[in-house]
C-alpha atoms as a PDB file:
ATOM      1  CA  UNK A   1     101.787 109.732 103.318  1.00  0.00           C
ATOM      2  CA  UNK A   2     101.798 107.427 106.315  1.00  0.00           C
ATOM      3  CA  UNK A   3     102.380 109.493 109.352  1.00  0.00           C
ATOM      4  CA  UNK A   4     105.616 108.886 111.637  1.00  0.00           C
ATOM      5  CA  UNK A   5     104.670 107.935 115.553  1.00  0.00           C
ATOM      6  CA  UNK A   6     105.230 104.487 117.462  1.00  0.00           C
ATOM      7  CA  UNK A   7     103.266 102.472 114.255  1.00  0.00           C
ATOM      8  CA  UNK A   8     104.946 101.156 112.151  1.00  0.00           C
ATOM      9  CA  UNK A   9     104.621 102.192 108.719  1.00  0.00           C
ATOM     10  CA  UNK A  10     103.288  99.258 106.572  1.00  0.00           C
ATOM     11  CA  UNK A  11     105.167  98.901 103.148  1.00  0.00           C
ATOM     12  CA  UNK A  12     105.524  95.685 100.602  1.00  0.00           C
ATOM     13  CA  UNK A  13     108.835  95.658 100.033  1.00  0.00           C
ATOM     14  CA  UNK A  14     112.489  97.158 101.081  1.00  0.00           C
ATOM     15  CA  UNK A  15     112.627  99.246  98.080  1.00  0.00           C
ATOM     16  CA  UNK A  16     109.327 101.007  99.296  1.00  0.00           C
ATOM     17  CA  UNK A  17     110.606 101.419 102.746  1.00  0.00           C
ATOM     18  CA  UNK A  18     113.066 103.460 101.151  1.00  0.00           C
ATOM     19  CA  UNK A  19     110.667 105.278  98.833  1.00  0.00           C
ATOM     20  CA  UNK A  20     108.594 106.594 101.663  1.00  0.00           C
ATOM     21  CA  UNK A  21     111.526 108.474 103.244  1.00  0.00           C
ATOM     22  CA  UNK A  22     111.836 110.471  99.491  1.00  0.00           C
ATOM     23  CA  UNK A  23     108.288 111.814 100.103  1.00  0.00           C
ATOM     24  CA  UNK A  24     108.094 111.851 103.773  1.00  0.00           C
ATOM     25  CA  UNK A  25     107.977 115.396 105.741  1.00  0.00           C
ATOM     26  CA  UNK A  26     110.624 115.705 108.762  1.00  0.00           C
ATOM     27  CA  UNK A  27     108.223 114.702 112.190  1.00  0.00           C
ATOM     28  CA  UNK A  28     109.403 117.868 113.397  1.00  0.00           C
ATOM     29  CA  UNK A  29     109.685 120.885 110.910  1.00  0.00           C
ATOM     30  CA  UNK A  30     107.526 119.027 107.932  1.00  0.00           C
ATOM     31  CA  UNK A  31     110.320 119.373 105.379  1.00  0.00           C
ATOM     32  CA  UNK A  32     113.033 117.088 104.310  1.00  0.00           C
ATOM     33  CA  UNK A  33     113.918 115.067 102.737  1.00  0.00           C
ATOM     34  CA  UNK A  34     114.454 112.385 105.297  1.00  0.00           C
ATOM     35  CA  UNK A  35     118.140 110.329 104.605  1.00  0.00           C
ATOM     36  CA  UNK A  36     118.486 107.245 105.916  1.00  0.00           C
ATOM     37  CA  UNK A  37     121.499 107.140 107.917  1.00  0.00           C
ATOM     38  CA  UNK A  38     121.999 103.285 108.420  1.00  0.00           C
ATOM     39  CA  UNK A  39     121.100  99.781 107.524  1.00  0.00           C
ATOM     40  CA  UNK A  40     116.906  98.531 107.702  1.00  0.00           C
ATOM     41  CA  UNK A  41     117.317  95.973 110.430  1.00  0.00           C
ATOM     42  CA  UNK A  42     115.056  93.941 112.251  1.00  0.00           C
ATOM     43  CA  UNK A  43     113.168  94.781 114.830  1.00  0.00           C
ATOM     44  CA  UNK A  44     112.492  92.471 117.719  1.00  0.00           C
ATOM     45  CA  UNK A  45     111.486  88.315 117.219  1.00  0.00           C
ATOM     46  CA  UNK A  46     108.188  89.851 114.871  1.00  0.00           C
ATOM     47  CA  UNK A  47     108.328  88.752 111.601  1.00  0.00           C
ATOM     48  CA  UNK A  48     108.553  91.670 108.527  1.00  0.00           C
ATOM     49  CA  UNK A  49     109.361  94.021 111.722  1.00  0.00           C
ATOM     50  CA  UNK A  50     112.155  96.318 110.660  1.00  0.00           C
ATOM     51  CA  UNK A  51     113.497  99.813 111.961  1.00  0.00           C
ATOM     52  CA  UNK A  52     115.734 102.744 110.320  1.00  0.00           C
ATOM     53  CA  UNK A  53     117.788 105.533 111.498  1.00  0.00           C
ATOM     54  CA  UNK A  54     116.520 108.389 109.611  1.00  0.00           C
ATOM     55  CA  UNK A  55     118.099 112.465 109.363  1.00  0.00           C
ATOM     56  CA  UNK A  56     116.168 115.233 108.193  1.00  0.00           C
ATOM     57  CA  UNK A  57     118.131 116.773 105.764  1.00  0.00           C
ATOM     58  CA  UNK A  58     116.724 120.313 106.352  1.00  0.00           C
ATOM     59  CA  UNK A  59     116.427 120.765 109.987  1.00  0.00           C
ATOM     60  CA  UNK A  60     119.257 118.040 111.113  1.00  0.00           C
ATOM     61  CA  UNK A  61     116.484 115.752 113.520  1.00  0.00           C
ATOM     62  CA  UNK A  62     117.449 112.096 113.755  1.00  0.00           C
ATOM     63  CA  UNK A  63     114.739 109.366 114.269  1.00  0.00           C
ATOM     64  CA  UNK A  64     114.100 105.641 114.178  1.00  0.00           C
ATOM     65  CA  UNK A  65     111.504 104.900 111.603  1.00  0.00           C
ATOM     66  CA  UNK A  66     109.555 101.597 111.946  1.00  0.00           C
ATOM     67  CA  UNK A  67     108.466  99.545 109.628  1.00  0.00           C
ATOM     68  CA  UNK A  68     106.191  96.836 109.337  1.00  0.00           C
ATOM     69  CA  UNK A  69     107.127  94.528 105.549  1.00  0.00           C
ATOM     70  CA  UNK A  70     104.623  92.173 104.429  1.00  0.00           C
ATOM     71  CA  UNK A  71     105.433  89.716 103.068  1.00  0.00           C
ATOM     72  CA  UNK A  72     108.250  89.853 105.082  1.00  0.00           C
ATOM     73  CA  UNK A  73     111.660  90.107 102.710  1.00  0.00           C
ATOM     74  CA  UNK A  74     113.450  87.229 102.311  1.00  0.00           C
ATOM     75  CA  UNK A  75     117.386  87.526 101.607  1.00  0.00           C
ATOM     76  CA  UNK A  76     116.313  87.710  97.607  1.00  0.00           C
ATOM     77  CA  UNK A  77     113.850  89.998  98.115  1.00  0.00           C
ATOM     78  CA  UNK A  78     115.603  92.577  99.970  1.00  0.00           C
ATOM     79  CA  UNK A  79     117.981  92.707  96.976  1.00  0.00           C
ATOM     80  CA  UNK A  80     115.540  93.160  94.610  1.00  0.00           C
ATOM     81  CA  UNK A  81     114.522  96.289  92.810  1.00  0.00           C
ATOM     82  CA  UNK A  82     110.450  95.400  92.725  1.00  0.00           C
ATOM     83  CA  UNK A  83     108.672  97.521  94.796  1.00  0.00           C
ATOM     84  CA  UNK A  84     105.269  95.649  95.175  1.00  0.00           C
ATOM     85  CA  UNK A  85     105.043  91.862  93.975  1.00  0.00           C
ATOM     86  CA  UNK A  86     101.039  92.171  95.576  1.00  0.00           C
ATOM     87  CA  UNK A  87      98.038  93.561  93.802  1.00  0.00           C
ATOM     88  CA  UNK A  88      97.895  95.740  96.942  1.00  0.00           C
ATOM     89  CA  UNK A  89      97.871  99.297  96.867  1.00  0.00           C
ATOM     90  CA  UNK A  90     100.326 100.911  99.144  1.00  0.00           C
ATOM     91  CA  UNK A  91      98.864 102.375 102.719  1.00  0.00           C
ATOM     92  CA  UNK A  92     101.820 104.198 103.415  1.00  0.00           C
ATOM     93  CA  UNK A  93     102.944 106.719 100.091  1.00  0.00           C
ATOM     94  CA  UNK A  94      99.446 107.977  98.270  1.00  0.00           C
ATOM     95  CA  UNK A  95      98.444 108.951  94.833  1.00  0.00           C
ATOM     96  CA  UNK A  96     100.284 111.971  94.717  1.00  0.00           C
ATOM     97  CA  UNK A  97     103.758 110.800  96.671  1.00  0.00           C
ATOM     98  CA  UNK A  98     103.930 107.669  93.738  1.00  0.00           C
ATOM     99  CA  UNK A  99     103.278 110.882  91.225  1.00  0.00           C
ATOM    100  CA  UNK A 100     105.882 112.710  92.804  1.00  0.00           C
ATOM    101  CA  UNK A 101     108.561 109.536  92.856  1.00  0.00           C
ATOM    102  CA  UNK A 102     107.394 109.022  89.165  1.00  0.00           C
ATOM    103  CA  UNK A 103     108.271 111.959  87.574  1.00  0.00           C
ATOM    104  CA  UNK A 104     111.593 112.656  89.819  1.00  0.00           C
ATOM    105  CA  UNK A 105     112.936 109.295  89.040  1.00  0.00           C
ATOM    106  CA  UNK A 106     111.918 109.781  85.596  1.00  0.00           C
ATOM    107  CA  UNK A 107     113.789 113.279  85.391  1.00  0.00           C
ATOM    108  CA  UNK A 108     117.004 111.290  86.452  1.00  0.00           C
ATOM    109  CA  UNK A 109     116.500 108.485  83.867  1.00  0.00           C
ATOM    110  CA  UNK A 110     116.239 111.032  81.499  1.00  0.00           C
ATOM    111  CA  UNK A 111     119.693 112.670  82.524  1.00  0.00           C
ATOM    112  CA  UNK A 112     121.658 109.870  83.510  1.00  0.00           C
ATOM    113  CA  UNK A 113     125.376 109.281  80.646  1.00  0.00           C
ATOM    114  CA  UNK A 114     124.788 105.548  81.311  1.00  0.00           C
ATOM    115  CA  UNK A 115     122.174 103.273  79.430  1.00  0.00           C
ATOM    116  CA  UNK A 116     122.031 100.767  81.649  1.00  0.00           C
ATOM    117  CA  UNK A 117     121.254 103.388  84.516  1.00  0.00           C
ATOM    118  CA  UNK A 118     118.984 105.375  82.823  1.00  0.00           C
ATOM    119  CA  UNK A 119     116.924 102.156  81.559  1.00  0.00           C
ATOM    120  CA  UNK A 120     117.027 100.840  85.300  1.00  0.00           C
ATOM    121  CA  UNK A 121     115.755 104.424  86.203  1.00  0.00           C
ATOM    122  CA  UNK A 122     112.726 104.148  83.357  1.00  0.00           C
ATOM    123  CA  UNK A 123     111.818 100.820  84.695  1.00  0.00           C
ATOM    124  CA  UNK A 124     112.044 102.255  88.562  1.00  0.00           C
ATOM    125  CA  UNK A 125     109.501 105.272  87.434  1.00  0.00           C
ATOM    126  CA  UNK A 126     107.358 102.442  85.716  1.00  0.00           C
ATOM    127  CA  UNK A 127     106.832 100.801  88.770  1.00  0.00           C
ATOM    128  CA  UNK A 128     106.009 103.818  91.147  1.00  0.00           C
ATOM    129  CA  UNK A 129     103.208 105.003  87.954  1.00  0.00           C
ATOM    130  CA  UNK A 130     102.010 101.622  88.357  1.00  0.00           C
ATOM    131  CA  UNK A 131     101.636 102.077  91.997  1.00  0.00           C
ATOM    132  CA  UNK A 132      99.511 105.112  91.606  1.00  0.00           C
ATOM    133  CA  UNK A 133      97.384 103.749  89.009  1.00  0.00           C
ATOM    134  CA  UNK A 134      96.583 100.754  91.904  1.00  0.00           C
ATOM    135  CA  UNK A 135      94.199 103.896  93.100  1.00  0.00           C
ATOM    136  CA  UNK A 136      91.787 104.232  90.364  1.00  0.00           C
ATOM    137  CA  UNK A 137      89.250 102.153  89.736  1.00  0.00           C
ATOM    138  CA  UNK A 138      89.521 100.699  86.139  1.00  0.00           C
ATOM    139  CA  UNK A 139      85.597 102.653  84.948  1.00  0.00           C
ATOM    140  CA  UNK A 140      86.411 105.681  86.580  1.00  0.00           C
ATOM    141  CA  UNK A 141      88.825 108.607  85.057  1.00  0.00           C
ATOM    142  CA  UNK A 142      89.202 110.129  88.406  1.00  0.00           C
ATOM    143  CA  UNK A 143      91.074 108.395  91.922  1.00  0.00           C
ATOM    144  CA  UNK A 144      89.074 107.026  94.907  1.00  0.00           C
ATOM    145  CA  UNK A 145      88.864 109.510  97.320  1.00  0.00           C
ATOM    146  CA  UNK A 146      90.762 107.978  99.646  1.00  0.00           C
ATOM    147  CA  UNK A 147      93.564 107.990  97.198  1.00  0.00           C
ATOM    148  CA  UNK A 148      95.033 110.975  99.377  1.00  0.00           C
ATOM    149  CA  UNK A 149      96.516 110.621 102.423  1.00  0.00           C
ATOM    150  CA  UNK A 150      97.325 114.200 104.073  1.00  0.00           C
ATOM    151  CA  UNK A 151      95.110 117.517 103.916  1.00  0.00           C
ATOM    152  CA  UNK A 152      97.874 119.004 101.906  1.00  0.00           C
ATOM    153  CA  UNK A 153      97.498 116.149  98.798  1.00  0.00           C
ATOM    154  CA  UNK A 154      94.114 116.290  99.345  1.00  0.00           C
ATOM    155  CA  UNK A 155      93.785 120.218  98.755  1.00  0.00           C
ATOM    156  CA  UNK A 156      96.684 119.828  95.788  1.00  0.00           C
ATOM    157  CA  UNK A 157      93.985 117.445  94.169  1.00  0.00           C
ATOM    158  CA  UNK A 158      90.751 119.955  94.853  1.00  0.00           C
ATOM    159  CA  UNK A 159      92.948 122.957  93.197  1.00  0.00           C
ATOM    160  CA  UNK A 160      94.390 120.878  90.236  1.00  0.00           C
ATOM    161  CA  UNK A 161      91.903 117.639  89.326  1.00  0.00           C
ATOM    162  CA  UNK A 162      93.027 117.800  85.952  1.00  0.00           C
ATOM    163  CA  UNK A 163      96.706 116.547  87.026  1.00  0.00           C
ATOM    164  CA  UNK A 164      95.035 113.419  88.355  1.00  0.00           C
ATOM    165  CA  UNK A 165      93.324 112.129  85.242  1.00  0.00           C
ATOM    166  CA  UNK A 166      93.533 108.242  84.797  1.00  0.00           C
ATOM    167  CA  UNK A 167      94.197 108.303  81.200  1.00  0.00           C
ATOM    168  CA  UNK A 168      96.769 111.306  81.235  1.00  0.00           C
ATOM    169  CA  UNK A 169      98.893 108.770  83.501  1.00  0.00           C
ATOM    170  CA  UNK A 170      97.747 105.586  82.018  1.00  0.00           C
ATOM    171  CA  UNK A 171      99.343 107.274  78.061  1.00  0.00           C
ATOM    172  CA  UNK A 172     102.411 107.886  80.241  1.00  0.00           C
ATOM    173  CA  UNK A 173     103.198 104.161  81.387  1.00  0.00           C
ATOM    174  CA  UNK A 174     102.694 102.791  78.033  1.00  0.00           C
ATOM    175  CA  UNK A 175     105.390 104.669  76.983  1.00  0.00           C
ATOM    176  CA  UNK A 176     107.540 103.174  80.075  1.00  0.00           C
ATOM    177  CA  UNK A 177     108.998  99.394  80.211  1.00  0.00           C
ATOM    178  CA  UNK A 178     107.304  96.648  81.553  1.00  0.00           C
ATOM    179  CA  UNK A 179     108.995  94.007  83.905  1.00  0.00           C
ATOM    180  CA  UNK A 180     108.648  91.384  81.133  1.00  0.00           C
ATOM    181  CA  UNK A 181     110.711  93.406  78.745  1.00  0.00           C
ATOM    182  CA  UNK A 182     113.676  94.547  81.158  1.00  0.00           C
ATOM    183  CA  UNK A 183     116.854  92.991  79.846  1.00  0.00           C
ATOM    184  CA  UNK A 184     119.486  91.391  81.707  1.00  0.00           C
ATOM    185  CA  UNK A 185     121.710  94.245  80.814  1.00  0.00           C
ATOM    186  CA  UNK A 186     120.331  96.751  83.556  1.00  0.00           C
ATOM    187  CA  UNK A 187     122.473  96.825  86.345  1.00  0.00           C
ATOM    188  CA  UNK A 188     121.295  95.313  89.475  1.00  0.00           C
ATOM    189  CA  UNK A 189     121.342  98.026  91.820  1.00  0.00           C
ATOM    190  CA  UNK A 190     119.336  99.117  94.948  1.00  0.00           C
ATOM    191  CA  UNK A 191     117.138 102.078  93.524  1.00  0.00           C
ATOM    192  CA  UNK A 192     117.871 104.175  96.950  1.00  0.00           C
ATOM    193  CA  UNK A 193     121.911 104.029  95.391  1.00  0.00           C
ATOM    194  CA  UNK A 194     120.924 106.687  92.401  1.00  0.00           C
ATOM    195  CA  UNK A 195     119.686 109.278  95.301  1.00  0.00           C
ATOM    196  CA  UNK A 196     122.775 109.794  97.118  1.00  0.00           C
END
């Protein structure tokens, strides 16, 4: 993942901004996870400049993340549950943090009592496998190598390659909803609301 510091971490949307803190060590005792503890508010006069008061869950330290959304969220946007409109692969979560956000939101689809929730949840875990599959190429069965973003998912992909297959994740999403398919039906929530 993206590290923390003075940069702002580059995301696509408001939903990812959120995502990031799920996978995100704690800056100071590389646990977590991180909780946002306030609103994503702009930052300065900068356009798609935003900040958020973060809490490390495990350790108790409190930070102001920054980040930097492009395209900049509209009003619309920021309300809505799509986590990258662009054919853009993310810079700030890697192959295995949109992994790891797969099958966790996945897990909770799987035991939510509601059908509307659980189908939101389905179509939430869609989106995050179609994230990580933005880091293969399409002739290749195995990710670029700079699909991994810390030593740690870099040494979790030299010990287990076989978890990173293209087609063992590519049989996966077929079995998942697609945007064009999602009915009216699913509740129009903000995806961070299912992880408090």
């Amino acid at each position: 993942m993206a590290g923390h510091g003075a940069l702002p971490v580059r995301v696509h949307s408001v939903a990812e901004a959120y995502l990031y803190l799920q996978v995100t060590p704690c800056g100071r005792c590389g646990k977590g996870p991180l909780h946002a503890e306030g609103d994503l508010t702009r930052r300065g006069e900068r356009a798609g400049a935003y900040e958020l008061p973060v809490l490390c869950q495990a350790c108790g330290a409190a930070e102001t993340m920054g980040f930097g959304i492009e395209p900049p969220p509209t009003r619309e946007s920021g309300a809505s549950n799509i986590i990258n409109a662009t054919h853009e692969r993310s810079t700030a979560i890697d192959l295995l943090g949109w992994l790891t956000l797969f099958r966790s939101i996945l897990d909770a689809s799987e035991k939510a009592a509601d059908k509307a929730t659980a189908r939101a949840l389905a179509w939430e875990a869609a989106q995050c496998l179609d994230e990580a599959l933005k880091f293969f190429d399409a002739d290749n069965e195995m990710p670029r190598p700079d699909a991994f973003f810390s030593d740690a998912s870099r040494q979790r992909y030299r010990e287990h390659p076989q978890h990173f297959a293209r087609s063992k994740w590519m049989e996966r999403r077929l079995k998942l909803p697609n945007a064009t398919v999602r009915t009216m039906a699913a509740p129009h929530r903000k995806w961070w609301q299912f992880w408090k």
